[in-house]
N, C-alpha and C. Protein backbone atom coordinates (compact mmCIF):
# COMPACT_ATOMS: atom_id res chain seq x y z
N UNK A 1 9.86 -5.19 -10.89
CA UNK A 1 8.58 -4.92 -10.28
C UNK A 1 8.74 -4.09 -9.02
N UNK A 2 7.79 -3.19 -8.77
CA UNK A 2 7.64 -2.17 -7.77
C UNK A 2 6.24 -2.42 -7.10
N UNK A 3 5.99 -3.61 -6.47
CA UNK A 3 4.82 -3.54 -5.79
C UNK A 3 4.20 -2.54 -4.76
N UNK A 4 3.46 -1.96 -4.95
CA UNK A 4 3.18 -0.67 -4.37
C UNK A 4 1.86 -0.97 -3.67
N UNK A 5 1.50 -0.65 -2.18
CA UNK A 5 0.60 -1.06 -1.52
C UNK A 5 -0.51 0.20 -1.01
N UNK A 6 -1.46 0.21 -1.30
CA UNK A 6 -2.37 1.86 -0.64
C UNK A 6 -3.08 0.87 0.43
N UNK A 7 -3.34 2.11 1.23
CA UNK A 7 -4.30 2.13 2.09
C UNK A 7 -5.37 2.95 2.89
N UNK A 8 -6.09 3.47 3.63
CA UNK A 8 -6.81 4.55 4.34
C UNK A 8 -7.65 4.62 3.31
N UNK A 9 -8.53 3.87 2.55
CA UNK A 9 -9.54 4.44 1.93
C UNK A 9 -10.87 3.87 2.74
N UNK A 10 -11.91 4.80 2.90
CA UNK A 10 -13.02 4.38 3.59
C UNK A 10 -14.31 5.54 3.59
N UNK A 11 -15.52 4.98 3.47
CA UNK A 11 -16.60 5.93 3.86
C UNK A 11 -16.32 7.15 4.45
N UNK A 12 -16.47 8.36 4.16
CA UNK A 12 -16.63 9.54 4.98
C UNK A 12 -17.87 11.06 4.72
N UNK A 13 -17.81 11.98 5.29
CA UNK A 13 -18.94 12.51 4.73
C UNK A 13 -17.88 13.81 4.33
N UNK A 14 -18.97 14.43 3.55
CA UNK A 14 -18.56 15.68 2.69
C UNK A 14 -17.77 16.40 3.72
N UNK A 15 -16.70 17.35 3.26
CA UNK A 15 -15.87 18.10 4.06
C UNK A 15 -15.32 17.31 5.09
N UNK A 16 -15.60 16.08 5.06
CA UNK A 16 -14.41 15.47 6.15
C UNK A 16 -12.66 15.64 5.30
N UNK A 17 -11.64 14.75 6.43
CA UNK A 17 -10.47 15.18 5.70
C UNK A 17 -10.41 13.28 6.02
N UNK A 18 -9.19 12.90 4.87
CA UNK A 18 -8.74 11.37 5.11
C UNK A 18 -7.23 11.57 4.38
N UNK A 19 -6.51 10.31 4.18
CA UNK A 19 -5.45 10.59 4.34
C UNK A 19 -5.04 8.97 3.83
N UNK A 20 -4.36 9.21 2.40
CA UNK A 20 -4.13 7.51 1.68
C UNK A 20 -2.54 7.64 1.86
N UNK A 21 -2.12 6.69 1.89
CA UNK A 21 -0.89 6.23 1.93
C UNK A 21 -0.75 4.82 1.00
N UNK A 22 0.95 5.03 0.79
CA UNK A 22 1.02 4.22 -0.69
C UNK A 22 2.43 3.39 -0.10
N UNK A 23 2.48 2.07 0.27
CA UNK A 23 4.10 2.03 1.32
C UNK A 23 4.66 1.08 -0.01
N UNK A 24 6.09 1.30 -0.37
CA UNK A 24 6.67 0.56 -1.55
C UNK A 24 7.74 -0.10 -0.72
N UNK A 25 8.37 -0.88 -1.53
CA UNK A 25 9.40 -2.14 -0.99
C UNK A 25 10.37 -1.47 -0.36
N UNK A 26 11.68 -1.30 -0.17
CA UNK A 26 12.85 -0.98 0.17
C UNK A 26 13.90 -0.93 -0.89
N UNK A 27 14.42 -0.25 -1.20
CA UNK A 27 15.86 0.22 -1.86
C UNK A 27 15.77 2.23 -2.45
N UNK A 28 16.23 2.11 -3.60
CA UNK A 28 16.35 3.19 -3.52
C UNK A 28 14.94 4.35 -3.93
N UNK A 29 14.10 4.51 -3.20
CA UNK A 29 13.03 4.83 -3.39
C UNK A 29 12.68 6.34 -4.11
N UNK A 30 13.92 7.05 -3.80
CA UNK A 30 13.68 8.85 -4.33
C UNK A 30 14.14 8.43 -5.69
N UNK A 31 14.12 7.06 -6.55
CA UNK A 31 14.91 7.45 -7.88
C UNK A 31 13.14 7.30 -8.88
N UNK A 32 11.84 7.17 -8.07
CA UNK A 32 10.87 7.26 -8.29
C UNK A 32 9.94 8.40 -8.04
N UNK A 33 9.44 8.64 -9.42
CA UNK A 33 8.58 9.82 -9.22
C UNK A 33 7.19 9.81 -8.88
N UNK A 34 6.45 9.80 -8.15
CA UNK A 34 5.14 9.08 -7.24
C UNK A 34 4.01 9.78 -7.73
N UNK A 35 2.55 9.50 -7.74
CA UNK A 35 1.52 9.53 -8.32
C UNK A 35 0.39 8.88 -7.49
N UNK A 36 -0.70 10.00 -7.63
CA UNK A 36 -1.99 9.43 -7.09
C UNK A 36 -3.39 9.40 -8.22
N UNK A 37 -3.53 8.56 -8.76
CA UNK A 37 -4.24 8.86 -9.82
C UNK A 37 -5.77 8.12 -8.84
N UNK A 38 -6.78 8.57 -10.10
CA UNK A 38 -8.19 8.00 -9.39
C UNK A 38 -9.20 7.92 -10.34
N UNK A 39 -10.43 6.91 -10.34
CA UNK A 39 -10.96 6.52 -10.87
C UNK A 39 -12.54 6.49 -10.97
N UNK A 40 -13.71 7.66 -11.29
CA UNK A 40 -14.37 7.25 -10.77
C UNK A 40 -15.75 6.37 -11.13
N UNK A 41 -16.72 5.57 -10.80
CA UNK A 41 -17.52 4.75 -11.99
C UNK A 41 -17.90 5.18 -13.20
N UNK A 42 -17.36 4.56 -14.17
CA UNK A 42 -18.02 5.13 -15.56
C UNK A 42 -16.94 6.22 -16.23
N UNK A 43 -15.96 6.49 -15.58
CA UNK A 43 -15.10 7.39 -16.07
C UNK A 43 -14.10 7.12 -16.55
N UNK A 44 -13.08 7.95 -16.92
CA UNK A 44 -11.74 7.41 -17.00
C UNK A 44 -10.41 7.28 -15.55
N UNK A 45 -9.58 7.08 -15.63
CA UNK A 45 -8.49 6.91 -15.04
C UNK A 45 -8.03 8.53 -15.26
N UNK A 46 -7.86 9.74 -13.76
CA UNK A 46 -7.31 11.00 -13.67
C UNK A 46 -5.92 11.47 -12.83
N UNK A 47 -5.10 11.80 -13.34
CA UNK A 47 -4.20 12.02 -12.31
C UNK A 47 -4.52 13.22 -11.41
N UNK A 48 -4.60 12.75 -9.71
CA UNK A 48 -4.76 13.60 -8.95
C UNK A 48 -3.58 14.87 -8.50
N UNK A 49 -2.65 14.01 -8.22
CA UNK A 49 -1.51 14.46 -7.94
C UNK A 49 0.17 13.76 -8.18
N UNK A 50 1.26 14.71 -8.29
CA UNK A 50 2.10 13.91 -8.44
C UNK A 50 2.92 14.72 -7.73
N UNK A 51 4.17 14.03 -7.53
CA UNK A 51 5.53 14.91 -6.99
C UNK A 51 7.11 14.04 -7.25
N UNK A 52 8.15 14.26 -7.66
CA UNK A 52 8.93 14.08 -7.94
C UNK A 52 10.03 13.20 -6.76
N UNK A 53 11.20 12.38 -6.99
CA UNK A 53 11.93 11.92 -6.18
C UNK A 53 12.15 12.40 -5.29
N UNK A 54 12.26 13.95 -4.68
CA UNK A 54 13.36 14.52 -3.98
C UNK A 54 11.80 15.32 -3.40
N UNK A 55 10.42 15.34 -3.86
CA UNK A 55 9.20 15.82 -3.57
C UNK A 55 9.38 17.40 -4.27
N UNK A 56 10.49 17.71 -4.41
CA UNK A 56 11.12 19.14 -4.58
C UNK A 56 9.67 19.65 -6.20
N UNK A 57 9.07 19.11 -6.74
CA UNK A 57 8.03 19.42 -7.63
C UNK A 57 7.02 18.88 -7.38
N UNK A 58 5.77 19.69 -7.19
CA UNK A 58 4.66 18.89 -7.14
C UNK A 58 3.14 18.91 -8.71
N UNK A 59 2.44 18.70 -9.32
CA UNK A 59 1.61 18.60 -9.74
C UNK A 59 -0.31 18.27 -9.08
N UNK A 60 -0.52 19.31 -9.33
CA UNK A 60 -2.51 18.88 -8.55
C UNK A 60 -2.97 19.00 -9.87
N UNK A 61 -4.23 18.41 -9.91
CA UNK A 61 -5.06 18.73 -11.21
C UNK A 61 -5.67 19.82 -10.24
N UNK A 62 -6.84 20.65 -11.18
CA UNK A 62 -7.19 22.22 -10.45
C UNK A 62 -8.31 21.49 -9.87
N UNK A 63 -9.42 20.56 -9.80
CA UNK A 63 -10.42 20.14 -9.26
C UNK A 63 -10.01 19.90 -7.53
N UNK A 64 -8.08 19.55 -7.23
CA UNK A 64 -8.06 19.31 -5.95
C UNK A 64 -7.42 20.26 -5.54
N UNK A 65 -6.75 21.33 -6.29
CA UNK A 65 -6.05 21.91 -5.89
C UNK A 65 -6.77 22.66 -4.50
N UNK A 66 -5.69 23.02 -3.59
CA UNK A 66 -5.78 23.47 -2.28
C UNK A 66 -6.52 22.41 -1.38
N UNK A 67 -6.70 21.85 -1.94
CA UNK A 67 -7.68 20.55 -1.14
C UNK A 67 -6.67 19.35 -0.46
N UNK A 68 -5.59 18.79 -1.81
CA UNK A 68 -5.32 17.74 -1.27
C UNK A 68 -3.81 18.32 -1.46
N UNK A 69 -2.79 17.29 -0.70
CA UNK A 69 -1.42 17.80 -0.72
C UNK A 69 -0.93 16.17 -0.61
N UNK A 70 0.21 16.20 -1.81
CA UNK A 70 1.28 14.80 -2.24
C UNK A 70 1.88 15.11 -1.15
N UNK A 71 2.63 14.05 -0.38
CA UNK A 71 3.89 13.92 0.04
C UNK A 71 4.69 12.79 -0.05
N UNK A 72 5.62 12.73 0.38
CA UNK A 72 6.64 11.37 0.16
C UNK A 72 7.66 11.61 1.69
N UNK A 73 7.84 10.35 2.49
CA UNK A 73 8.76 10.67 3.44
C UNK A 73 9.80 9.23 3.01
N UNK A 74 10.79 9.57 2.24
CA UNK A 74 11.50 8.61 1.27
C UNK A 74 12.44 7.93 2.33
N UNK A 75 12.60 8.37 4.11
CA UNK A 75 12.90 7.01 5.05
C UNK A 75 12.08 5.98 5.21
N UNK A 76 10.94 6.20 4.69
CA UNK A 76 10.06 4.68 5.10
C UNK A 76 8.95 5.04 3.57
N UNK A 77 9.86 5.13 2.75
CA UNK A 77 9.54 4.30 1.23
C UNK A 77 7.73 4.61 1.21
N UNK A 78 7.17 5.56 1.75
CA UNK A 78 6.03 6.06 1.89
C UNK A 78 5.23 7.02 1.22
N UNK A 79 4.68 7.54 0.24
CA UNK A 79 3.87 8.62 -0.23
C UNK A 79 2.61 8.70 0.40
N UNK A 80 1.78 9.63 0.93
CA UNK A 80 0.81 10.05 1.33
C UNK A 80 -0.11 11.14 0.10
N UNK A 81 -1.24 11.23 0.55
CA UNK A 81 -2.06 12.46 0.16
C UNK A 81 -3.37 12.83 0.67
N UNK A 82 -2.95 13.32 1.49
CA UNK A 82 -3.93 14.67 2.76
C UNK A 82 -5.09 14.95 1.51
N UNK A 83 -6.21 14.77 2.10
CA UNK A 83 -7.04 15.07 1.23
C UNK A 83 -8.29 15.86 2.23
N UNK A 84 -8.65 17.11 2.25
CA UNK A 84 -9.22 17.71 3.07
C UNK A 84 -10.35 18.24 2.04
N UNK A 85 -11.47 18.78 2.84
CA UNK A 85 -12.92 18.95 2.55
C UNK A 85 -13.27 18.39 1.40
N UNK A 86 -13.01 16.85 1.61
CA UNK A 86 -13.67 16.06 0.72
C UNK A 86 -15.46 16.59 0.28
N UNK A 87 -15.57 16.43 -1.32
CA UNK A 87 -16.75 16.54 -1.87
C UNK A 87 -17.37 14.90 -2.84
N UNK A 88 -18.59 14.44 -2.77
CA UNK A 88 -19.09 13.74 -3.10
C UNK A 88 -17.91 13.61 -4.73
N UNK A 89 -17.89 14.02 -5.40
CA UNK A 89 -17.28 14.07 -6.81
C UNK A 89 -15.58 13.23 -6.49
N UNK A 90 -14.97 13.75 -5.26
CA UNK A 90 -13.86 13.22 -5.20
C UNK A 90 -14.17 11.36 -4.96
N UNK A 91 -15.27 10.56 -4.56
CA UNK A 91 -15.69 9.17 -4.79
C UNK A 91 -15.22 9.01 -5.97
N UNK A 92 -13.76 7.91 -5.70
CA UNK A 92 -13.60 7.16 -6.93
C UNK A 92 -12.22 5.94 -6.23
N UNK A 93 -11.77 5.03 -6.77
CA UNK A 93 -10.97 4.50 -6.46
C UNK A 93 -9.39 4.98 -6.55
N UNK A 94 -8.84 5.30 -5.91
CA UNK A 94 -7.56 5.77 -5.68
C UNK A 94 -6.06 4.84 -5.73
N UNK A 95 -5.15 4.91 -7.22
CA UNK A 95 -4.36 4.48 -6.75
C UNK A 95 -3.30 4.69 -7.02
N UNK A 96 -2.06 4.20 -6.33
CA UNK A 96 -0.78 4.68 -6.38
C UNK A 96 0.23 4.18 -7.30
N UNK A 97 1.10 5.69 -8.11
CA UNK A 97 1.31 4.63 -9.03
C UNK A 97 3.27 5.41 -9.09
N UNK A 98 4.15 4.72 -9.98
CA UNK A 98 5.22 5.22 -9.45
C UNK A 98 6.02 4.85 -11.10
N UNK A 99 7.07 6.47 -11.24
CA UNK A 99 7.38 6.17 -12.73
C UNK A 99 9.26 6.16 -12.04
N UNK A 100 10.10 5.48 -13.45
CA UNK A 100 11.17 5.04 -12.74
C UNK A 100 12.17 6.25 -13.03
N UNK A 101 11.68 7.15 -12.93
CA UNK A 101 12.68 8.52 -12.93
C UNK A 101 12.43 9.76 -12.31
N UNK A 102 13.12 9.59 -11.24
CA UNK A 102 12.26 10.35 -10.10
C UNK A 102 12.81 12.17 -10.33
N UNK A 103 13.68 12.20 -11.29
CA UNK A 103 13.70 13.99 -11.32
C UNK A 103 12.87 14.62 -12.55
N UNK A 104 12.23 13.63 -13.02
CA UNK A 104 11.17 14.41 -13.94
C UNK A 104 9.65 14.30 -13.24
N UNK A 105 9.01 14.90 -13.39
CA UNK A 105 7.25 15.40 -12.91
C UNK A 105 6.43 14.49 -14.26
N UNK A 106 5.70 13.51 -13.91
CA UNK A 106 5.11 12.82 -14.53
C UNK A 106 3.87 13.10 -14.45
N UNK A 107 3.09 13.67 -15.67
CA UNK A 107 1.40 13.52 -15.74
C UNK A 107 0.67 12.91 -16.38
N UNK A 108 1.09 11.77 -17.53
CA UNK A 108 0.14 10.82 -17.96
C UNK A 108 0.07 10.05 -17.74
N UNK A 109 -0.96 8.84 -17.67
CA UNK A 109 -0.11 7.34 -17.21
C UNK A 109 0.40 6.27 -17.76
N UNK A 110 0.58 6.61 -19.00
CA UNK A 110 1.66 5.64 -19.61
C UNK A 110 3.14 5.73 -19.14
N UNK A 111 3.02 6.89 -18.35
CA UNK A 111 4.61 7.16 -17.97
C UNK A 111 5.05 6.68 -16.68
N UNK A 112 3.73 5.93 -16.04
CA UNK A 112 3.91 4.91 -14.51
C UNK A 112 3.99 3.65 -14.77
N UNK A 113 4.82 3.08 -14.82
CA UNK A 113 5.24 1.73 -15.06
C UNK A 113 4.90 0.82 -13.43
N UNK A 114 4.64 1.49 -12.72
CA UNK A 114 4.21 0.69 -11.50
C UNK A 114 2.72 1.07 -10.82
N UNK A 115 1.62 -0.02 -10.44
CA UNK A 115 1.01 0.22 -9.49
C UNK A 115 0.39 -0.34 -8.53
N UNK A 116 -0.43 0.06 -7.88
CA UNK A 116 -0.89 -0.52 -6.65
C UNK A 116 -2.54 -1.03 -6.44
N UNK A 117 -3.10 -1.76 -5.96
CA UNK A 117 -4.42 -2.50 -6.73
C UNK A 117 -5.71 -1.67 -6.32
N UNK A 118 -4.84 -0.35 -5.28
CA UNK A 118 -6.33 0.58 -5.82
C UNK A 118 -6.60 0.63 -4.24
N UNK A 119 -7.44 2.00 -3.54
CA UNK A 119 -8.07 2.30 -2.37
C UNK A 119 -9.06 2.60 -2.67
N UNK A 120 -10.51 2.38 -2.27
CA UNK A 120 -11.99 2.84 -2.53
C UNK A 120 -12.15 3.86 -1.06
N UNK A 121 -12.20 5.02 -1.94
CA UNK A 121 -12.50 6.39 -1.18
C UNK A 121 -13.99 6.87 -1.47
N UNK A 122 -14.98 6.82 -0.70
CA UNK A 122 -16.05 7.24 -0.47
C UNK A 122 -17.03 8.34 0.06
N UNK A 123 -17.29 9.51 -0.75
CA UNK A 123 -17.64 10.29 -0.20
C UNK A 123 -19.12 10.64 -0.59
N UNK A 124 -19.81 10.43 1.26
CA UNK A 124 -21.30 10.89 0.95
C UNK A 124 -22.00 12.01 1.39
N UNK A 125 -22.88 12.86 0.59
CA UNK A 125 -23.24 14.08 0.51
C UNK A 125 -24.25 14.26 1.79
């Protein structure tokens, strides 16, 4: 088990910027390839973004592209994702999810064997 914890999700208005973070246990954390998937009512489960062990690959779906940016700072077992000029459409629950092979680029989610119980990101028009 890889308990994976998010946080920073909260009310904001359109074109604001926010900023989720995903903090995982301790050991060897770059051998995981990290994921921000999201959810929004009535929809399915989308992967937002992903990036690889070493961050050295990243993945956006095109709806965030230039908008939001993955990171990982793998001394404090941490993934982030900068999410700037938020739009009403990006409202959905956000969460972090982590597959156990961190040099391949993961985009479906059967291929995350770990996640985290979810951030409610809110954006009003």
């Amino acid at each position: 088990q890889v308990p994976l914890v998010e946080s920073g999700g909260r009310l904001v208005q359109a074109g604001d910027s926010l900023r989720l973070s995903c903090a995982a246990p301790g050991g060897t954390f770059t051998r995981y390839s990290m994921a921000w998937f999201r959810q929004a009512p009535g929809k399915e489960r989308e992967l937002a973004a992903a990036l690889t062990g070493t961050g050295t690959s990243t993945y956006y779906r095109d709806s965030v592209k230039g908008r939001f940016t993955i990171s990982r700072d793998n001394a404090k077992n941490t993934v982030y994702l900068q999410m700037n000029s938020l739009k009403p459409e990006d409202t959905a629950v956000y969460y972090c999810a982590a597959a156990p092979y961190g040099s391949t680029l993961y985009v479906t989610s059967h291929d995350y064997h770990y996640w985290g119980q979810g951030t409610q990101v809110t954006v009003s028009s």
